[in-house]
Protein backbone atom coordinates (compact mmCIF):
# COMPACT_ATOMS: atom_id res chain seq x y z
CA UNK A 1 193.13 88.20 223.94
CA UNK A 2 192.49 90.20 227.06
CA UNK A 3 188.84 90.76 228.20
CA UNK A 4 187.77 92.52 231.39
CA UNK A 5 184.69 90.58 233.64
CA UNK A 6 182.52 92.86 235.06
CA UNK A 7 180.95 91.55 238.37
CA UNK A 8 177.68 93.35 238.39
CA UNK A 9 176.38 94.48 241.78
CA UNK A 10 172.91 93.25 243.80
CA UNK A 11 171.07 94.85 246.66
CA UNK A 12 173.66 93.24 248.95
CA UNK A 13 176.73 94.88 247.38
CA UNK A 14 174.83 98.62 246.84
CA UNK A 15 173.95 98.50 250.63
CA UNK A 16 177.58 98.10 251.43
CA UNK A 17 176.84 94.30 252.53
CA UNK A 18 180.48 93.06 253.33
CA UNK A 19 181.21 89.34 252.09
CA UNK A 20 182.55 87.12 255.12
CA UNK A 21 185.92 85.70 255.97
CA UNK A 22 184.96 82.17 254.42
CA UNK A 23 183.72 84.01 251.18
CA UNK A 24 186.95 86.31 250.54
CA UNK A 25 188.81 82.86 251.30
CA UNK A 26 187.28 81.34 248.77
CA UNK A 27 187.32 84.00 245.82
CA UNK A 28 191.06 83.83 247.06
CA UNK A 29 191.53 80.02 246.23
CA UNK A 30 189.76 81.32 242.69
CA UNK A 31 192.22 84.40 241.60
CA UNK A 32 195.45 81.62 242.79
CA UNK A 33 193.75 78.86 240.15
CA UNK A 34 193.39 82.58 237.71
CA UNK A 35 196.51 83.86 238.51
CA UNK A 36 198.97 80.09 237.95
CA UNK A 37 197.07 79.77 234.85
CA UNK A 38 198.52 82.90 233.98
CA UNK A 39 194.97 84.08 233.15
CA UNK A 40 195.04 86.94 235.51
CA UNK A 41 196.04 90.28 234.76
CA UNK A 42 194.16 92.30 237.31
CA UNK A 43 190.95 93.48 239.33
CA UNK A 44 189.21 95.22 241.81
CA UNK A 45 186.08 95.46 244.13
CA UNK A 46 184.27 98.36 243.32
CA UNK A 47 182.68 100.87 246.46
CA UNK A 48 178.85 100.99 246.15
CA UNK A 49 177.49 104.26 243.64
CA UNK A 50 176.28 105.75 246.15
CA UNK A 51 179.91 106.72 247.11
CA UNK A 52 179.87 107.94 243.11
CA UNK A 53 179.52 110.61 240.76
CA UNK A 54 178.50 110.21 236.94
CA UNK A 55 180.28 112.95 234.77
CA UNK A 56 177.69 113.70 231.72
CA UNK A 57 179.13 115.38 228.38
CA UNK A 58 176.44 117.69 226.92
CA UNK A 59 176.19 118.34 223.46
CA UNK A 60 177.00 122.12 223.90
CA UNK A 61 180.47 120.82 225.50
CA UNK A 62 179.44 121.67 229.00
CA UNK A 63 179.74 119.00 231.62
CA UNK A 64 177.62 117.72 234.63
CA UNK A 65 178.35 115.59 237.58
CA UNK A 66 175.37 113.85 239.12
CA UNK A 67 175.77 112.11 242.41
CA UNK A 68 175.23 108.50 243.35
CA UNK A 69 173.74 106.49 243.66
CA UNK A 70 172.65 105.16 240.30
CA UNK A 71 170.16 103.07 238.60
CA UNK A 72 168.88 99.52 239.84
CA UNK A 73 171.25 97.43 241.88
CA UNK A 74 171.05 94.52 239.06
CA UNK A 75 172.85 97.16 236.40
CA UNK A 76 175.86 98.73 238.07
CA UNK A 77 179.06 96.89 238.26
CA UNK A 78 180.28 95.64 241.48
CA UNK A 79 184.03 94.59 240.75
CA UNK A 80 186.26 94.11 237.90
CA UNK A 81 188.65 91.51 236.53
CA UNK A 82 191.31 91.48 233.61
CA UNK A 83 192.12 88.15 231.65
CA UNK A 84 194.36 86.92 229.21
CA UNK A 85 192.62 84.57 227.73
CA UNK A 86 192.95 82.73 224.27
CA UNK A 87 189.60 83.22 223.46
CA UNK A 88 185.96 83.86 224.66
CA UNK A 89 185.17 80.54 225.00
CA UNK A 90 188.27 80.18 227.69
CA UNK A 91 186.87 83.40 229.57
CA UNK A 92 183.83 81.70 229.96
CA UNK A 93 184.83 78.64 231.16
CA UNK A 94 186.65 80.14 233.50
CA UNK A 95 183.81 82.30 234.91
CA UNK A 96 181.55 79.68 235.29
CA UNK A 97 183.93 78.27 237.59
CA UNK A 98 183.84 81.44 240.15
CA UNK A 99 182.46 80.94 243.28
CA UNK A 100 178.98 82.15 243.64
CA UNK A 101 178.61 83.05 247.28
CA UNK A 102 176.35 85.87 246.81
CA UNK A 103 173.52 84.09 245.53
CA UNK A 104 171.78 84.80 242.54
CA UNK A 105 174.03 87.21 240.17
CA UNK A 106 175.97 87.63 236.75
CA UNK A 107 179.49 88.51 235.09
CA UNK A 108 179.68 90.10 231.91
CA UNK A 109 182.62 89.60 229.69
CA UNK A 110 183.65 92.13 227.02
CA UNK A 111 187.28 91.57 225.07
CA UNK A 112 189.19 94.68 225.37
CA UNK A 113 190.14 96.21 221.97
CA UNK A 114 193.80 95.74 220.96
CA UNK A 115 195.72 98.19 218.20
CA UNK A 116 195.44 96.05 215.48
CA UNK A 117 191.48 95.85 215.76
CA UNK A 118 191.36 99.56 214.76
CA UNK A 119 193.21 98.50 211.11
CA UNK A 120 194.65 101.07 209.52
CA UNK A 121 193.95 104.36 211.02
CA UNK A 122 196.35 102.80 213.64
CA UNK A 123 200.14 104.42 212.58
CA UNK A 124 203.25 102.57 214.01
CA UNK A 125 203.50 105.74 216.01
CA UNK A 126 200.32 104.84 217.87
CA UNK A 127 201.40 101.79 218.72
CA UNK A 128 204.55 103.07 219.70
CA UNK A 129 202.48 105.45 221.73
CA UNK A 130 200.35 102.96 223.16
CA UNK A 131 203.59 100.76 224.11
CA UNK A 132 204.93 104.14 226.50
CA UNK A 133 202.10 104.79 227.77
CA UNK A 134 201.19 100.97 228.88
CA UNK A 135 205.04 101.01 230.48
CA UNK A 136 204.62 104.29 232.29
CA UNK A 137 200.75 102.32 234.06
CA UNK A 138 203.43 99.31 234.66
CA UNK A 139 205.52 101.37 236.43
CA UNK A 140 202.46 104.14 238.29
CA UNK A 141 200.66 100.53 239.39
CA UNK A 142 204.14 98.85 240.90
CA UNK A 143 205.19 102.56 242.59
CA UNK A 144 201.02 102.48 243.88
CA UNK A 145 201.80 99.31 245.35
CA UNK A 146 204.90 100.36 247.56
């Protein structure tokens, strides 16, 4: 199962608070333990809102694009992570074992929704679909990286 563990922001990371040397070192020492246990599939830091927009969808099919920054630090996301994990139990173990060098704080873990969750109204061709389109990411994410 993959799941994606949302690392939700504080005053610190809204103000654009940089974590130290010693603190990147030791998320670092984290993702290795993540990544050899083959439970790593991915993640980011995330830029404070207030470097943000939110794009609304109005019910007359208009849309509007409000600036950042957004709602209390507490209930924006701060970072992102992708797992492969055999279950939610195993995602959780895992994120209680991040370091917490930013005080007081919280992840939230959500499983990402496979094909075969949606049952039937899924048709081969979808998933045939959904099999090109996660190659052509594959390949966009290793050309990004160049």
């Amino acid at each position: 199962m993959r799941f994606i563990v949302f690392m939700m922001g504080n005053e610190d990371s809204e103000g654009g608070v940089m974590p130290t040397t010693e603190q990147l070192a030791e998320m670092d020492r984290f993702k290795d333990e993540l990544i050899e246990a083959g439970v790593m599939l991915g993640g980011e830091g995330l830029a404070p809102t207030s470097d943000g927009v939110t794009v609304n969808f109005l019910a007359d099919g208009a849309r509007s694009v409000v600036d950042g920054p957004f709602t209390e630090a507490k209930e924006v996301v701060a970072g992102f992570w992708l797992w492969q994990c055999d279950s939610l139990e195993d995602a959780v173990e895992w994120a209680k074992r991040m370091p917490d060098w930013e005080g007081e704080g919280s992840v939230q873990i959500r499983r990402i929704f496979e094909a075969e969750d949606f049952g039937d109204v899924v048709t081969p061709e979808m998933i045939e679909e959904d099999a090109r389109q996660r190659a052509q990411i594959r390949a966009n994410v290793e050309a990004a990286a160049l």
